[in-house]
C-alpha atoms as a PDB file:
ATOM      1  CA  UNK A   1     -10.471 -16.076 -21.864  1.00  0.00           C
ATOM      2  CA  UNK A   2     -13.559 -14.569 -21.108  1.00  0.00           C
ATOM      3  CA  UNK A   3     -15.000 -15.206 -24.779  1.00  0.00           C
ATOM      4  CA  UNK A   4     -16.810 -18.729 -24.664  1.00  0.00           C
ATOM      5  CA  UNK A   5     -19.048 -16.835 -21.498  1.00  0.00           C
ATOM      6  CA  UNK A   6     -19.922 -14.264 -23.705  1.00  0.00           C
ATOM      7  CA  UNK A   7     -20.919 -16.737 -26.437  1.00  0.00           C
ATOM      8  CA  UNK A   8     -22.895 -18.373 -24.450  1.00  0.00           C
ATOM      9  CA  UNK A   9     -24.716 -15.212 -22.943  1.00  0.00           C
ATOM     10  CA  UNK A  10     -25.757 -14.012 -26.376  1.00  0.00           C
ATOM     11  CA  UNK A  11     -27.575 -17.609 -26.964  1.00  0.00           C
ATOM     12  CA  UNK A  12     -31.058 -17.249 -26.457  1.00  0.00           C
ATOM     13  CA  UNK A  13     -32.691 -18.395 -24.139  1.00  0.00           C
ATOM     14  CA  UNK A  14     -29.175 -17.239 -22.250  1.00  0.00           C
ATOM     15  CA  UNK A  15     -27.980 -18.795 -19.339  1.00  0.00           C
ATOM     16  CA  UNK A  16     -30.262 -18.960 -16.166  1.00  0.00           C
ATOM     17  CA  UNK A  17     -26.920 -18.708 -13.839  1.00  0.00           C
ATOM     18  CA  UNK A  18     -23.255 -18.328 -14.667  1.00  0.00           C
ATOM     19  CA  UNK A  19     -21.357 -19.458 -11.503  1.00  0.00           C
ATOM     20  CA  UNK A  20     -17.415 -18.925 -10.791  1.00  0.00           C
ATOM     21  CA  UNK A  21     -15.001 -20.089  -8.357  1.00  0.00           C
ATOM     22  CA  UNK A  22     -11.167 -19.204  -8.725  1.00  0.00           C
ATOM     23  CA  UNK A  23      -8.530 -16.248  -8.369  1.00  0.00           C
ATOM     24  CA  UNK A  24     -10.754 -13.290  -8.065  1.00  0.00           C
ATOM     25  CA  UNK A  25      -9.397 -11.663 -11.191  1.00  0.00           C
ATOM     26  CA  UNK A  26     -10.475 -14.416 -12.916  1.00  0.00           C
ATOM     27  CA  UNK A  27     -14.231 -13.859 -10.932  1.00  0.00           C
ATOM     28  CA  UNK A  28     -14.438 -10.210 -11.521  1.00  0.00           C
ATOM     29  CA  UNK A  29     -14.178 -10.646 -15.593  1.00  0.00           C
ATOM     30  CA  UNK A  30     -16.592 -13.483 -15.299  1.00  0.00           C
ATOM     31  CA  UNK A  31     -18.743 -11.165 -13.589  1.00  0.00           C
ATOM     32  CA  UNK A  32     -17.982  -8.310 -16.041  1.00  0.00           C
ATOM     33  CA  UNK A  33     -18.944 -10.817 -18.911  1.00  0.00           C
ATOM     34  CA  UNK A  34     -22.317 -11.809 -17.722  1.00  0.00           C
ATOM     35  CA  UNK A  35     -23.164  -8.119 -16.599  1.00  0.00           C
ATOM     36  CA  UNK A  36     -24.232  -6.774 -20.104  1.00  0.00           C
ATOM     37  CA  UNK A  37     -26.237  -9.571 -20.444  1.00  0.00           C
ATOM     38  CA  UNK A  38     -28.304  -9.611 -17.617  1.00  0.00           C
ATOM     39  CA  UNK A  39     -27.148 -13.327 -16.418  1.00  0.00           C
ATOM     40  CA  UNK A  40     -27.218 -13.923 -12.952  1.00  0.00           C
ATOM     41  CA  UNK A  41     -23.459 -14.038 -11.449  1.00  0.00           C
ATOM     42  CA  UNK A  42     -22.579 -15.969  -8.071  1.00  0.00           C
ATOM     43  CA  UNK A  43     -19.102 -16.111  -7.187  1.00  0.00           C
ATOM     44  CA  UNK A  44     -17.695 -17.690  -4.707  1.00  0.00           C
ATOM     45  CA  UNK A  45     -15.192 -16.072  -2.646  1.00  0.00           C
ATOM     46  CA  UNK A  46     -14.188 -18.889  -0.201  1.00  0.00           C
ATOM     47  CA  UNK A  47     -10.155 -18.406  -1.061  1.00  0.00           C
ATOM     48  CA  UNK A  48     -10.167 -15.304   0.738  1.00  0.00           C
ATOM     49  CA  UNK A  49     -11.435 -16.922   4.361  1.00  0.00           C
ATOM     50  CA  UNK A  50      -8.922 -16.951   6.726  1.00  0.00           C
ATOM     51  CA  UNK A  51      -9.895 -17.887  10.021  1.00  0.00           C
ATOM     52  CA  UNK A  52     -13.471 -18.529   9.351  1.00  0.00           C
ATOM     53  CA  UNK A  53     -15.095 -16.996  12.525  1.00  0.00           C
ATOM     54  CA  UNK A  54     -15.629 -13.285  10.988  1.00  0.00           C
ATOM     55  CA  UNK A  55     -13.270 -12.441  14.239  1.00  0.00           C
ATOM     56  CA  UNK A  56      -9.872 -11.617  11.758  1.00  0.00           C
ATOM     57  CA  UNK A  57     -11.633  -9.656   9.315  1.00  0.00           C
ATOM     58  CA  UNK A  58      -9.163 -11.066   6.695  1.00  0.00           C
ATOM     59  CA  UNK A  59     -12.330 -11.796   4.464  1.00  0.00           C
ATOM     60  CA  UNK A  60     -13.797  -8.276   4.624  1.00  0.00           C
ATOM     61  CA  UNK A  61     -15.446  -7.561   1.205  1.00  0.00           C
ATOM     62  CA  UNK A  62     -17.495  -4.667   0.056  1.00  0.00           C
ATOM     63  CA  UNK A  63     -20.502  -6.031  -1.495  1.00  0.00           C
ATOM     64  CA  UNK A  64     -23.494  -3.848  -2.960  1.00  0.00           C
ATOM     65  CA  UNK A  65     -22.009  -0.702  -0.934  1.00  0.00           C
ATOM     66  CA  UNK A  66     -22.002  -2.800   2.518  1.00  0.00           C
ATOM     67  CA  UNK A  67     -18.957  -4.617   4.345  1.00  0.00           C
ATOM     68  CA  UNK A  68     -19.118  -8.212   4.529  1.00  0.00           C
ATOM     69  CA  UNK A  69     -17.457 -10.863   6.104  1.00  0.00           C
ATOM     70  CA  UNK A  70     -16.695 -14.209   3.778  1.00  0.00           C
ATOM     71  CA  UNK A  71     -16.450 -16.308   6.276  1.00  0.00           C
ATOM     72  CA  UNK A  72     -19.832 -15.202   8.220  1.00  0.00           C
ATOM     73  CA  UNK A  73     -21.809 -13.702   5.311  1.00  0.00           C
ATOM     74  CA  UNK A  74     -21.135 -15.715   2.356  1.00  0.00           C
ATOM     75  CA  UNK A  75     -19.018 -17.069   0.675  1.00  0.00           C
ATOM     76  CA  UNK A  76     -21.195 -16.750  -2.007  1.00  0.00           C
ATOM     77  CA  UNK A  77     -22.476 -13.277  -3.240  1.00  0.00           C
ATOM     78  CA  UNK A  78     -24.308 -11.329  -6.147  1.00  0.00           C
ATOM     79  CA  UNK A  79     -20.637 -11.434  -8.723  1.00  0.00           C
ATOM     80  CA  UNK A  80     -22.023  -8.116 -10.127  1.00  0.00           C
ATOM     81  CA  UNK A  81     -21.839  -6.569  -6.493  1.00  0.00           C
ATOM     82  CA  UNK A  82     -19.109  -7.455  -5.267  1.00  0.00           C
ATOM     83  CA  UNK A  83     -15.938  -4.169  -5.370  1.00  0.00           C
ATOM     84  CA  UNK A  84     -13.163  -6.314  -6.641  1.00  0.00           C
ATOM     85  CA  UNK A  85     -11.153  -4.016  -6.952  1.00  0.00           C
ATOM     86  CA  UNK A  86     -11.234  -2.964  -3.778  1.00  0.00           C
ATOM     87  CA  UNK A  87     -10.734  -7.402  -2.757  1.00  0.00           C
ATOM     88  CA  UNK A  88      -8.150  -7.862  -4.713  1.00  0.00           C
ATOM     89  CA  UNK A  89      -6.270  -4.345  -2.964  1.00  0.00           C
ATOM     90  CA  UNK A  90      -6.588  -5.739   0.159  1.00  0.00           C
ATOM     91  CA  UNK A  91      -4.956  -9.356  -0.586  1.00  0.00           C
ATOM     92  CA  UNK A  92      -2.074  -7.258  -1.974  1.00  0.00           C
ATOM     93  CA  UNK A  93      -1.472  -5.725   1.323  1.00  0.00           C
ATOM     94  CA  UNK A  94      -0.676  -9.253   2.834  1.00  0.00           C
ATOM     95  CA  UNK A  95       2.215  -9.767  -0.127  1.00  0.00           C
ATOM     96  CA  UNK A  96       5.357  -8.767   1.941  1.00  0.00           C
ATOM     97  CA  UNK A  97       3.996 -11.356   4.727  1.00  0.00           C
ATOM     98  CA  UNK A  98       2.989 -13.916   2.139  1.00  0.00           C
ATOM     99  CA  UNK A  99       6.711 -13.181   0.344  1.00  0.00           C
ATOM    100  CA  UNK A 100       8.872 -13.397   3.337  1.00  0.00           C
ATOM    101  CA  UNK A 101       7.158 -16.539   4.738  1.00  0.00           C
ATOM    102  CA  UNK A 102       7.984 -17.964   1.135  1.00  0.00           C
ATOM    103  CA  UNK A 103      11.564 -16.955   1.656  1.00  0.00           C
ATOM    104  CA  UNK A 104      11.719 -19.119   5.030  1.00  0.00           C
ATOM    105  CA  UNK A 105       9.771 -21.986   3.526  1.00  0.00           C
ATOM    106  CA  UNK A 106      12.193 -24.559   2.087  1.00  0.00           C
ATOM    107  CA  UNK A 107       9.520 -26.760   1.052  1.00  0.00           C
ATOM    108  CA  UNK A 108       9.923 -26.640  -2.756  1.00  0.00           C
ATOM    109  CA  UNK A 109      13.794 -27.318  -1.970  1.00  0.00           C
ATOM    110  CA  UNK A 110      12.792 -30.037   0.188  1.00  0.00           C
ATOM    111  CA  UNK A 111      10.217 -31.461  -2.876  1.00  0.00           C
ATOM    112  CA  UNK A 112      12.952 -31.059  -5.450  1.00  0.00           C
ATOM    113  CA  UNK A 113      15.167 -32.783  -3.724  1.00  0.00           C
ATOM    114  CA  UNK A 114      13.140 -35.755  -3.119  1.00  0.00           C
ATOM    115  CA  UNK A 115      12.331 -35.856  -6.651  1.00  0.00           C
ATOM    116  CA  UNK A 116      16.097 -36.151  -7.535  1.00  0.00           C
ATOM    117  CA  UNK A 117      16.455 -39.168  -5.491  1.00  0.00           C
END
């Protein structure tokens, strides 16, 4: 997926600036791409935010060794900084939440069925 990035890194000139916005897996192998070439990474991080007031700490990210805030700090950083591993940890703690919400939301049933009508 990552392969057209790296073609285009190994161009010369290469890129100025790669830029990504998306699901940070997809960020943090953008990132990892453009790192062995020297390109300039920003990545946007904006999906994480959740109350955007830095109060929740939801969007707590460890960038270049220091804690950031999304919301108050960002949300766009240095891609080949940012501890994505660590991010994308985090967001799994919220799964059970995010899961048993699901389970009480019956808005795909409620979709469905007005599609069937």
């Amino acid at each position: 997926m990552t392969e057209p990035l790296a073609e285009l890194c190994r161009r010369q000139p290469p890129p100025d600036l790669a830029v990504a916005i998306g699901p940070p897996i997809m960020m943090k192998f953008c990132a990892e791409t453009t790192r062995p070439f020297k390109v300039p990474t920003v990545v946007s991080l904006n999906t994480i935010m959740v109350d955007g007031t830095g109060m929740c700490g939801g969007c707590r990210v460890t960038v270049g060794g220091a804690t950031r805030f999304v919301c108050v700090d960002g949300p766009e950083f240095d891609g080949h900084q940012v501890d994505f591993d660590n991010m994308m940890q985090r967001l799994k703690a919220y799964r059970p939440h995010e899961d048993a919400a699901h389970d009480k939301c019956h808005l795909d049933l409620a979709i469905r069925e007005k599609q069937t009508r």
